[in-house]
C-alpha atoms as a PDB file:
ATOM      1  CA  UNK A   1      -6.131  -5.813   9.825  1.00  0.00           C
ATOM      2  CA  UNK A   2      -6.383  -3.157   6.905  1.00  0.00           C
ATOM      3  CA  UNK A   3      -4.427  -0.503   5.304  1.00  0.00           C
ATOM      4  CA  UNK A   4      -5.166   2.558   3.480  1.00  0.00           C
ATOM      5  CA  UNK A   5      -3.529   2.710  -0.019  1.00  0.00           C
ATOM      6  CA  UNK A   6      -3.550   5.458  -2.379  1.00  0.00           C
ATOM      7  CA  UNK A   7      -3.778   4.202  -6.234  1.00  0.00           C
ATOM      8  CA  UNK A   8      -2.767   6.881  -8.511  1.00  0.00           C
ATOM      9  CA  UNK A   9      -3.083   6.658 -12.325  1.00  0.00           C
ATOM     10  CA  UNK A  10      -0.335   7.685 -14.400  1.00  0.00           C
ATOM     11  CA  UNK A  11      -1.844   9.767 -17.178  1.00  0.00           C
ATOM     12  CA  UNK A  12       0.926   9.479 -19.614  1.00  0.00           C
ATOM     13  CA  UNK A  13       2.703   6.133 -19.009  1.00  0.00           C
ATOM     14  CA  UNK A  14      -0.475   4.214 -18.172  1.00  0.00           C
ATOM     15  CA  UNK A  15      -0.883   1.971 -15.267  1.00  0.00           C
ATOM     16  CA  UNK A  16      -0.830   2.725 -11.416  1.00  0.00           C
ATOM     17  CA  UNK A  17       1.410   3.771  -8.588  1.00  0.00           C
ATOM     18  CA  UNK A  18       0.545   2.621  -5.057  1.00  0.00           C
ATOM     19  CA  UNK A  19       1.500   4.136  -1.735  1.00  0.00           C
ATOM     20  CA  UNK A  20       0.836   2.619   1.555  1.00  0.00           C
ATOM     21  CA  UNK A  21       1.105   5.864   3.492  1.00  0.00           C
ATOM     22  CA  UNK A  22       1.177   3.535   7.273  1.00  0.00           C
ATOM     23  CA  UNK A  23       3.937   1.982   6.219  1.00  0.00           C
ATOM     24  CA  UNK A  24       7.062   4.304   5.147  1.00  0.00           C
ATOM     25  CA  UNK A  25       8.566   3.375   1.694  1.00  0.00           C
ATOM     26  CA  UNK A  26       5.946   0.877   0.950  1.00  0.00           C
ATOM     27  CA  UNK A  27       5.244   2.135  -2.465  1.00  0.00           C
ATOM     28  CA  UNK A  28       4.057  -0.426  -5.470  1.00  0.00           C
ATOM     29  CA  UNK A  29       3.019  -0.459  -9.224  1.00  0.00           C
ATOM     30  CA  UNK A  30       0.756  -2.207 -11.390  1.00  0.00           C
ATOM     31  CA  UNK A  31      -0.186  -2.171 -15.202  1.00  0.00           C
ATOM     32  CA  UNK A  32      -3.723  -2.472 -14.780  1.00  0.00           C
ATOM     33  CA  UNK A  33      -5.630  -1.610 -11.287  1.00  0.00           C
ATOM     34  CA  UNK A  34      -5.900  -5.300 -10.576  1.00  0.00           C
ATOM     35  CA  UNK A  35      -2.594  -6.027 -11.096  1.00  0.00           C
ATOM     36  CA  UNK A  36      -1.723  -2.733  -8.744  1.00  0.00           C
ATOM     37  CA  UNK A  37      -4.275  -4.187  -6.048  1.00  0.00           C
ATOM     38  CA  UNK A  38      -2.310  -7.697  -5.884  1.00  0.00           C
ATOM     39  CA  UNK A  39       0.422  -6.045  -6.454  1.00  0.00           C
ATOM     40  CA  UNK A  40      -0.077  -4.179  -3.021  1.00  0.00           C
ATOM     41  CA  UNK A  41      -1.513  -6.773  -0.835  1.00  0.00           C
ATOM     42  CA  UNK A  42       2.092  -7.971  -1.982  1.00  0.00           C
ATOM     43  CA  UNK A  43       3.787  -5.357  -0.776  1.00  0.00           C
ATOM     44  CA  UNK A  44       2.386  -5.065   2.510  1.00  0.00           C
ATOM     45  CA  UNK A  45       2.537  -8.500   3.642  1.00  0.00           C
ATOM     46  CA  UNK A  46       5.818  -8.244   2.778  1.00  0.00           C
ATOM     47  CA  UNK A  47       6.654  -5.149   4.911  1.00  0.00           C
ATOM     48  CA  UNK A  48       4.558  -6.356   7.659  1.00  0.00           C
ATOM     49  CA  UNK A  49       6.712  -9.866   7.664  1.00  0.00           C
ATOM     50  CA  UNK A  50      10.097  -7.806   7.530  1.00  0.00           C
ATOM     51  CA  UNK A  51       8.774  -6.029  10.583  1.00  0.00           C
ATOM     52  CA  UNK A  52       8.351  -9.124  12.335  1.00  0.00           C
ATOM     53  CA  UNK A  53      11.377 -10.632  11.546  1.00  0.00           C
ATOM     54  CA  UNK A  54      13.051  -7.415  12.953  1.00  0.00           C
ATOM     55  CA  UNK A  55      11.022  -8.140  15.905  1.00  0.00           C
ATOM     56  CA  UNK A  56       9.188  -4.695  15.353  1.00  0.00           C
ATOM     57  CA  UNK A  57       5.502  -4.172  15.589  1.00  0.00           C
ATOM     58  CA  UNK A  58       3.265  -3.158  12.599  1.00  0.00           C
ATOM     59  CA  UNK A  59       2.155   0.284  12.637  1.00  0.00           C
ATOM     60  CA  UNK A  60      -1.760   1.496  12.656  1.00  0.00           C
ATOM     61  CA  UNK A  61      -3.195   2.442   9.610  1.00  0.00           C
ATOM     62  CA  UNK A  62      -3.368   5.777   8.792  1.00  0.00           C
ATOM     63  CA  UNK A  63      -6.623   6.954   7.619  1.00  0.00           C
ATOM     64  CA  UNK A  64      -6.135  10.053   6.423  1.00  0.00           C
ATOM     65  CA  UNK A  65      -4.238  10.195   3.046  1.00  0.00           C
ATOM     66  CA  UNK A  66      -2.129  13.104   2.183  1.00  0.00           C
ATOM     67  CA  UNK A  67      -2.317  14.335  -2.087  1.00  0.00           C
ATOM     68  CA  UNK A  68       0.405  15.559  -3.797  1.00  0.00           C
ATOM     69  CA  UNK A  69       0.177  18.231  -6.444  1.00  0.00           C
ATOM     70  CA  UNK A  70       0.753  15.749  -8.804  1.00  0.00           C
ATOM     71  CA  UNK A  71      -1.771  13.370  -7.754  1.00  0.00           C
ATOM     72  CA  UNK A  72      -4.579  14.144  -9.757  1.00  0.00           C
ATOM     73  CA  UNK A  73      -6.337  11.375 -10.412  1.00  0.00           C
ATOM     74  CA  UNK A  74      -6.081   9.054  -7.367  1.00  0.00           C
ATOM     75  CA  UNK A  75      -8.594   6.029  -5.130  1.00  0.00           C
ATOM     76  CA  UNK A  76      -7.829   5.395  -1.943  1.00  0.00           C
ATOM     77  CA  UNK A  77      -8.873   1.942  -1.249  1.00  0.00           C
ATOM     78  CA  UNK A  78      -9.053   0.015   2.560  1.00  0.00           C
ATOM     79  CA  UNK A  79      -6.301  -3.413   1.920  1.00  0.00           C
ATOM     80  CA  UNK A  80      -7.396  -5.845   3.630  1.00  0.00           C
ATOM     81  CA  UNK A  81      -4.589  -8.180   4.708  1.00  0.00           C
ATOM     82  CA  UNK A  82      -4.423 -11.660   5.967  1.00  0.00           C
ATOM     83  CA  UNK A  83      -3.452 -11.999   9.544  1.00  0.00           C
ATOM     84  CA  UNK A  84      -1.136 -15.550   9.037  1.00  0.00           C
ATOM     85  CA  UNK A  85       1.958 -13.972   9.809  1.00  0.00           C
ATOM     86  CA  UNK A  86       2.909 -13.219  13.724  1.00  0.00           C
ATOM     87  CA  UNK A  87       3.325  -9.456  13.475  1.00  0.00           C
ATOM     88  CA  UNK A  88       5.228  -8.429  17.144  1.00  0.00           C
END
């Protein structure tokens, strides 16, 4: 399984925000792009286990990542995420 996440660097604070645009509110940071990529895997193992303690079944990725105006310098990178968890 594999999500889409969009990294976007923060010009004037430094460091990354994350969004996980599959999984509503799943939104991360990091100081450094690595620590933004853990950071995320994280996150969405995380959200996927909440899911499945709610009995609710993970959502498919989305693909296609909406910008905002903001958004100027942004990566979207494929998460891959280990299946160990029993996702409904």
């Amino acid at each position: 399984m594999q999500y889409t996440a969009l990294f976007i660097r923060d010009k004037d604070a430094g460091g990354y925000t994350v969004r996980v645009p599959a999984l509503s509110g799943c939104i991360t940071e990091g100081d450094t792009l690595l620590e933004a990529l853990e950071n995320t895997k994280e996150a969405i193992l995380a959200y996927l286990e909440s899911l499945s303690r709610d009995n609710l079944a993970a959502p498919e990725d989305k693909a296609i990542v909406e910008l905002y105006e903001d958004e100027e310098e942004a990566w979207v990178l494929r998460i891959p995420v280990e299946e160990t968890i029993s996702v409904a």
